[in-house]
PDB file of N, CA and C in Angstrom:
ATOM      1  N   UNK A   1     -75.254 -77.246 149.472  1.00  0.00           N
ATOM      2  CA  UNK A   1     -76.471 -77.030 150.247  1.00  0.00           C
ATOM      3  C   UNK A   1     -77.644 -76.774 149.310  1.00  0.00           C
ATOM      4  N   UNK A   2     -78.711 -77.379 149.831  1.00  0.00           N
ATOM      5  CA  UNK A   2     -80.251 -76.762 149.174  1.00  0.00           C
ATOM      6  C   UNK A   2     -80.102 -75.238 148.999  1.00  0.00           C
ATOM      7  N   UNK A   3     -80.593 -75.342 147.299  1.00  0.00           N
ATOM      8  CA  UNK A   3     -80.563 -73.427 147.199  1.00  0.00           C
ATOM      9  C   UNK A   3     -82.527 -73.332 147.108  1.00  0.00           C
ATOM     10  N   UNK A   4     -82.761 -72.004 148.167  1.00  0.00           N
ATOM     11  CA  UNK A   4     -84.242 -71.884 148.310  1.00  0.00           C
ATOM     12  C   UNK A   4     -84.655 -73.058 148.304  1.00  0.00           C
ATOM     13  N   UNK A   5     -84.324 -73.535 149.681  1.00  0.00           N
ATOM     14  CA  UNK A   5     -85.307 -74.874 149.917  1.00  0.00           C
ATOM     15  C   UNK A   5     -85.564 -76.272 149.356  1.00  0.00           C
ATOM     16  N   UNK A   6     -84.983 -75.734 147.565  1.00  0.00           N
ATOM     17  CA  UNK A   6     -85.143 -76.530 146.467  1.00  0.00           C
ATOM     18  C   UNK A   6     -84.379 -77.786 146.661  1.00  0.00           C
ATOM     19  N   UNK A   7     -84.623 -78.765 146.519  1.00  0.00           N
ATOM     20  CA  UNK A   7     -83.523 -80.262 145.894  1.00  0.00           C
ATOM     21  C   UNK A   7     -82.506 -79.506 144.732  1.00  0.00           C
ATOM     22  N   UNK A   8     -81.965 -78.687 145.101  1.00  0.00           N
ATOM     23  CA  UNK A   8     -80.646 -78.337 143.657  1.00  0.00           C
ATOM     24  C   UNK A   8     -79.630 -78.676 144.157  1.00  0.00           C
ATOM     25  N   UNK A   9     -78.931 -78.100 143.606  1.00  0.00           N
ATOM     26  CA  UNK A   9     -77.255 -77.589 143.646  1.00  0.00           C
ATOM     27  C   UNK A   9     -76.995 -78.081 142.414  1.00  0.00           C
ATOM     28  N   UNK A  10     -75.385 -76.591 142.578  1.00  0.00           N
ATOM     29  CA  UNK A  10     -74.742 -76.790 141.201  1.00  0.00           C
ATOM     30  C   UNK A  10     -73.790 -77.375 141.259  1.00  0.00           C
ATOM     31  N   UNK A  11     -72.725 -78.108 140.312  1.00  0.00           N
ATOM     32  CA  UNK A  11     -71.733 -78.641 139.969  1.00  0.00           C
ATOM     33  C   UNK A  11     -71.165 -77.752 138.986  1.00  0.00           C
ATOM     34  N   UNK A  12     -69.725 -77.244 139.574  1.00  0.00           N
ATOM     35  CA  UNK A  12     -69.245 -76.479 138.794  1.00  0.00           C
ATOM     36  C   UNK A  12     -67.230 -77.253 138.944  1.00  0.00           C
ATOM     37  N   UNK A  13     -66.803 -76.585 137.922  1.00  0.00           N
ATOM     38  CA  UNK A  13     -65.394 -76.892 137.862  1.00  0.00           C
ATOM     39  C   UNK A  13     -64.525 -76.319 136.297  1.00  0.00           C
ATOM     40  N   UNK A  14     -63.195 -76.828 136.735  1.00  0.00           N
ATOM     41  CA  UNK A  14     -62.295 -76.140 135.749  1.00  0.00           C
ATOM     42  C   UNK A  14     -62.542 -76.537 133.980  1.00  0.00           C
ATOM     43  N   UNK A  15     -62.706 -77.712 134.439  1.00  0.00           N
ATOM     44  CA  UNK A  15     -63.291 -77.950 132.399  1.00  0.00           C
ATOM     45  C   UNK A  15     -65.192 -78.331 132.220  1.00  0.00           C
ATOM     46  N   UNK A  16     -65.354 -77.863 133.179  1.00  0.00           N
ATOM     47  CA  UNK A  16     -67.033 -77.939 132.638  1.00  0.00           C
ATOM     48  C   UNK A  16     -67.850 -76.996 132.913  1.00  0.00           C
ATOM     49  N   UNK A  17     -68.910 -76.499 131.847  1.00  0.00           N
ATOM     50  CA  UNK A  17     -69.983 -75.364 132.238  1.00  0.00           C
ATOM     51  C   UNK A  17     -70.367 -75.914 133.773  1.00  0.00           C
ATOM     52  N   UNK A  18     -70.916 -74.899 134.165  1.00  0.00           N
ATOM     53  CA  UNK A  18     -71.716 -74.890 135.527  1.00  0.00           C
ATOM     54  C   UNK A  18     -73.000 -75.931 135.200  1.00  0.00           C
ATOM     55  N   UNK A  19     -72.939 -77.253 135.897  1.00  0.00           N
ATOM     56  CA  UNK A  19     -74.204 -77.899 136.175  1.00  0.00           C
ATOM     57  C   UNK A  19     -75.028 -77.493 137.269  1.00  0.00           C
ATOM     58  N   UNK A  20     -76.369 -77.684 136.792  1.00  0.00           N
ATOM     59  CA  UNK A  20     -77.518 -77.556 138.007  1.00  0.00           C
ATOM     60  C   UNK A  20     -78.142 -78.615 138.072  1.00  0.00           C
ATOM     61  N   UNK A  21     -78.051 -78.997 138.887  1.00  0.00           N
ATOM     62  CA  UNK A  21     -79.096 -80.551 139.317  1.00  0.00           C
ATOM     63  C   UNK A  21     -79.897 -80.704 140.074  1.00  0.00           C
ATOM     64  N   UNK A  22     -81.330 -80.777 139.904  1.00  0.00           N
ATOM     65  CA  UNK A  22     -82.034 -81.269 140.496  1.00  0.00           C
ATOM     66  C   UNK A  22     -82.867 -82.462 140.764  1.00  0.00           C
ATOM     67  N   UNK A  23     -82.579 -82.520 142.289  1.00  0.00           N
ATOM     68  CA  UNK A  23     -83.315 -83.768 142.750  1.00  0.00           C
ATOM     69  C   UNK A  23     -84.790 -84.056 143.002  1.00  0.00           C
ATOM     70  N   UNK A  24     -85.832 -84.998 142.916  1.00  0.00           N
ATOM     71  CA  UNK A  24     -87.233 -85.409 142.967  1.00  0.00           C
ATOM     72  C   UNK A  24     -87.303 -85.347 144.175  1.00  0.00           C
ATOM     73  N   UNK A  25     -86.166 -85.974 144.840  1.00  0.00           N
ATOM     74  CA  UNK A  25     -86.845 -86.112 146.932  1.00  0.00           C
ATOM     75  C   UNK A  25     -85.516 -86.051 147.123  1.00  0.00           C
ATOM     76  N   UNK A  26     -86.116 -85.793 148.986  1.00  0.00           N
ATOM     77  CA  UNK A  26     -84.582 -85.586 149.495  1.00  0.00           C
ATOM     78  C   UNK A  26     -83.919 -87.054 149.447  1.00  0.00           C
ATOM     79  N   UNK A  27     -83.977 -87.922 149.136  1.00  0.00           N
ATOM     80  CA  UNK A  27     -83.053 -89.288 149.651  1.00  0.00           C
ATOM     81  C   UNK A  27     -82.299 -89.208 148.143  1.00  0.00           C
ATOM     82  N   UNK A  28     -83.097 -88.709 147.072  1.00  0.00           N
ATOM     83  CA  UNK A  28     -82.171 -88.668 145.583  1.00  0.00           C
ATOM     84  C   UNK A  28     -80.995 -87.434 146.374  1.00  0.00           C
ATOM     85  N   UNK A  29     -81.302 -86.347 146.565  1.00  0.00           N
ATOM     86  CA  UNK A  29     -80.339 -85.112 147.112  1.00  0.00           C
ATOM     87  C   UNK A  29     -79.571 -85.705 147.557  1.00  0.00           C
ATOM     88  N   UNK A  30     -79.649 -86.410 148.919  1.00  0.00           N
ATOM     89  CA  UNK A  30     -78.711 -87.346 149.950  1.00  0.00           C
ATOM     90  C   UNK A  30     -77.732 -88.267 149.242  1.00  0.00           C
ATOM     91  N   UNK A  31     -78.349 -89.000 148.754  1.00  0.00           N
ATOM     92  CA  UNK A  31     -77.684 -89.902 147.646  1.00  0.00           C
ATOM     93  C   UNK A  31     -76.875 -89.221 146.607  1.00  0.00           C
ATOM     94  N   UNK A  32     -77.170 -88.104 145.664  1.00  0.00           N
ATOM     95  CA  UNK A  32     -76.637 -87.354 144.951  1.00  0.00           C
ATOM     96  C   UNK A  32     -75.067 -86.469 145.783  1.00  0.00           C
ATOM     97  N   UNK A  33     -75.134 -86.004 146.911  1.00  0.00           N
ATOM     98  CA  UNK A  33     -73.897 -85.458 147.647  1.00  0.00           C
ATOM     99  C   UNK A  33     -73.208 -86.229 148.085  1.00  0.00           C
ATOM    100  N   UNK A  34     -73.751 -87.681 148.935  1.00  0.00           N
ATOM    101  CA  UNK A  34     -72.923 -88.306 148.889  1.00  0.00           C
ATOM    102  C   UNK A  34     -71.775 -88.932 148.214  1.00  0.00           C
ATOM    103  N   UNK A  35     -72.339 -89.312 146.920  1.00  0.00           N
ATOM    104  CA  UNK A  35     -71.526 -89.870 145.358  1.00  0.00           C
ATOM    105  C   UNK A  35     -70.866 -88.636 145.138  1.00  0.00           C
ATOM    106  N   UNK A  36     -70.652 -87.974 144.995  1.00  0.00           N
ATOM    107  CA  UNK A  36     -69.952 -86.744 144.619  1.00  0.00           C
ATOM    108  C   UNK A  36     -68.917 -86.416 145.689  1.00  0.00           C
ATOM    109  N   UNK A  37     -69.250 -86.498 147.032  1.00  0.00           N
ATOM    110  CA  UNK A  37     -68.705 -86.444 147.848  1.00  0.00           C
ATOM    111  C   UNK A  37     -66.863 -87.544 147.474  1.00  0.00           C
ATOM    112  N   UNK A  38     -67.305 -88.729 147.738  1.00  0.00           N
ATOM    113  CA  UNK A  38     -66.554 -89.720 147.701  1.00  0.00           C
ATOM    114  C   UNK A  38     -66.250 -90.612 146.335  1.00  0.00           C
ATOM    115  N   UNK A  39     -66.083 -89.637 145.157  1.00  0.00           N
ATOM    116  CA  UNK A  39     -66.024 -90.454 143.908  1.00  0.00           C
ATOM    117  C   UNK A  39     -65.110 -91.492 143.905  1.00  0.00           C
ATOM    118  N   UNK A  40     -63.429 -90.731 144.380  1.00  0.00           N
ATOM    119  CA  UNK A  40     -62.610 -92.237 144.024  1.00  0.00           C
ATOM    120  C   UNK A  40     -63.144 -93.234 144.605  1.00  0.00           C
ATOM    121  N   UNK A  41     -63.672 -93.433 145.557  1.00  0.00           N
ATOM    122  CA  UNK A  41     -64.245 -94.481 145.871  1.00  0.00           C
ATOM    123  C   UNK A  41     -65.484 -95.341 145.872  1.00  0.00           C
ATOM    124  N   UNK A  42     -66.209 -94.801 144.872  1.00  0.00           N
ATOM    125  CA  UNK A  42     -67.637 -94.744 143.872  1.00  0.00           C
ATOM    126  C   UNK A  42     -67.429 -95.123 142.215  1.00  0.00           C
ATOM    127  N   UNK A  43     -66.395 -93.978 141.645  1.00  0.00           N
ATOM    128  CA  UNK A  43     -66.203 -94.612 140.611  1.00  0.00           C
ATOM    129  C   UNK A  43     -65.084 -94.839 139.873  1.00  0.00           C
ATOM    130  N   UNK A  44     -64.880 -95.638 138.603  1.00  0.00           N
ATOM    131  CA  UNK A  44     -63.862 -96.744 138.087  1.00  0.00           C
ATOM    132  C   UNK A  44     -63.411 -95.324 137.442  1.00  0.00           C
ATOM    133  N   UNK A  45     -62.276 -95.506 137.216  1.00  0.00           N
ATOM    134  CA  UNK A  45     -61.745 -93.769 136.591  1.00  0.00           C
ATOM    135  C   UNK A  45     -61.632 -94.088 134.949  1.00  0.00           C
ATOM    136  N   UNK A  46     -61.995 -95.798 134.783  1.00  0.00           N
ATOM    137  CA  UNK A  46     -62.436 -96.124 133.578  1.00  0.00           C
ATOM    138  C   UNK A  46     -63.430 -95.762 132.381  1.00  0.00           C
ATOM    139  N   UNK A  47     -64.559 -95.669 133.797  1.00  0.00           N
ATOM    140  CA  UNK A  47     -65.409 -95.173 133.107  1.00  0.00           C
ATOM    141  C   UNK A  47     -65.862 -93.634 132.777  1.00  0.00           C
ATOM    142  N   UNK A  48     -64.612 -92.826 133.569  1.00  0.00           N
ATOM    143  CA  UNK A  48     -65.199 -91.259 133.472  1.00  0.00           C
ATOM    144  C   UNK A  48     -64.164 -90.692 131.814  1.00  0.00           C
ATOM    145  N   UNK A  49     -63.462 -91.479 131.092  1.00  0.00           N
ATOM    146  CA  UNK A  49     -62.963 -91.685 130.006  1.00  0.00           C
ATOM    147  C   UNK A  49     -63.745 -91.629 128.455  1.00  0.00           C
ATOM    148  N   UNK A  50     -63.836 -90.483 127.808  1.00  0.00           N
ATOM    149  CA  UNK A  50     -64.264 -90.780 126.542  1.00  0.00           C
ATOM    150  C   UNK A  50     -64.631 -91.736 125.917  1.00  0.00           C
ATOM    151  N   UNK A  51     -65.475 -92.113 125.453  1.00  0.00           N
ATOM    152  CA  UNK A  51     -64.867 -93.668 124.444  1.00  0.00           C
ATOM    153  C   UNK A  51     -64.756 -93.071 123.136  1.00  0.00           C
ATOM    154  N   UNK A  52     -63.414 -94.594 122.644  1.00  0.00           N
ATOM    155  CA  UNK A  52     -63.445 -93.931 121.501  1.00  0.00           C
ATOM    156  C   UNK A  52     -63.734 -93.785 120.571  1.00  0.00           C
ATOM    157  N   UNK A  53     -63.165 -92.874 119.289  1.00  0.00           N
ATOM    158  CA  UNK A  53     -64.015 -92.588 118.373  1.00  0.00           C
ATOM    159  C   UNK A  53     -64.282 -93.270 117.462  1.00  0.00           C
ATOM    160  N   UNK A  54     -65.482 -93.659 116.641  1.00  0.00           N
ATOM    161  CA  UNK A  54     -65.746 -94.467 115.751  1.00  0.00           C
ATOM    162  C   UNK A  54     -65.615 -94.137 114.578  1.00  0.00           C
ATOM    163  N   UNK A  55     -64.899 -94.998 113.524  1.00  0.00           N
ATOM    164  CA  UNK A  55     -64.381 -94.465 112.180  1.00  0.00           C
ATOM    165  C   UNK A  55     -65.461 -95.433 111.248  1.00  0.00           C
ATOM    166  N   UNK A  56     -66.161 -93.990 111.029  1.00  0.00           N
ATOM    167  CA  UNK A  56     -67.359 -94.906 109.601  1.00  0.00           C
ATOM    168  C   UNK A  56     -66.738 -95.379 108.556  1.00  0.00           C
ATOM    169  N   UNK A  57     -66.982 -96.372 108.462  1.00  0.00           N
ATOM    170  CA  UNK A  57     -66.917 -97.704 107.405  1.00  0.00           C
ATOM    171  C   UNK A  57     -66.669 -96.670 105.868  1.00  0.00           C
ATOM    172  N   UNK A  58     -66.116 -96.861 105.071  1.00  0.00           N
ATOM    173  CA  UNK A  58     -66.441 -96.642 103.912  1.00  0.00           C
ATOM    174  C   UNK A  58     -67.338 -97.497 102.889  1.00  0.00           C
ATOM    175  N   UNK A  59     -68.298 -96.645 102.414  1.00  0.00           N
ATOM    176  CA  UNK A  59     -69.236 -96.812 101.507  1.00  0.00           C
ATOM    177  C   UNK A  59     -69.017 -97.610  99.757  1.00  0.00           C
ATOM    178  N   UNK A  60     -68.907 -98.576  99.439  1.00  0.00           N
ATOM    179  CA  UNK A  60     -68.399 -98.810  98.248  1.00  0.00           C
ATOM    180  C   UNK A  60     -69.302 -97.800  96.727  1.00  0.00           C
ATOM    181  N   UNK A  61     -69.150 -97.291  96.203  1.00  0.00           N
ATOM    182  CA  UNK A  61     -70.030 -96.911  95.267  1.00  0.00           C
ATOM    183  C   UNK A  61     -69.789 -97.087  94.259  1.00  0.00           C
ATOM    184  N   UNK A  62     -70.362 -97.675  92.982  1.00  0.00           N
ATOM    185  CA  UNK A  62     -70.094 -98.145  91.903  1.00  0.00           C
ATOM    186  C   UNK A  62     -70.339 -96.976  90.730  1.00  0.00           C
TER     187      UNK A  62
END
């Protein structure tokens, strides 16, 4: 729910600090609970995956 009226709310859970998000207008808010609402079916569980890590090149030095 709107805290004080505001476009917020937080996102909180077991492996992440407490998010606060705020929205510009209510249709971003609307839009924002909805997606959250219904992720498996919003997003690829592909993409909520780390990518991985990149191993810098070694440097030749003479």
């Amino acid at each position: 729910s709107a805290m004080l009226g505001r476009l917020q709310f937080e996102v909180t859970g077991s492996l992440t600090e407490p998010l606060l998000i705020t929205c510009s207008t209510a249709e971003d808010y609307e839009k924002c609970l909805f997606y959250l609402q219904k992720p498996e079916k919003i997003l690829d569980p592909l993409t909520l995956l780390p990518p991985p890590p990149t191993i810098p090149k070694k440097s030749r030095q003479h």
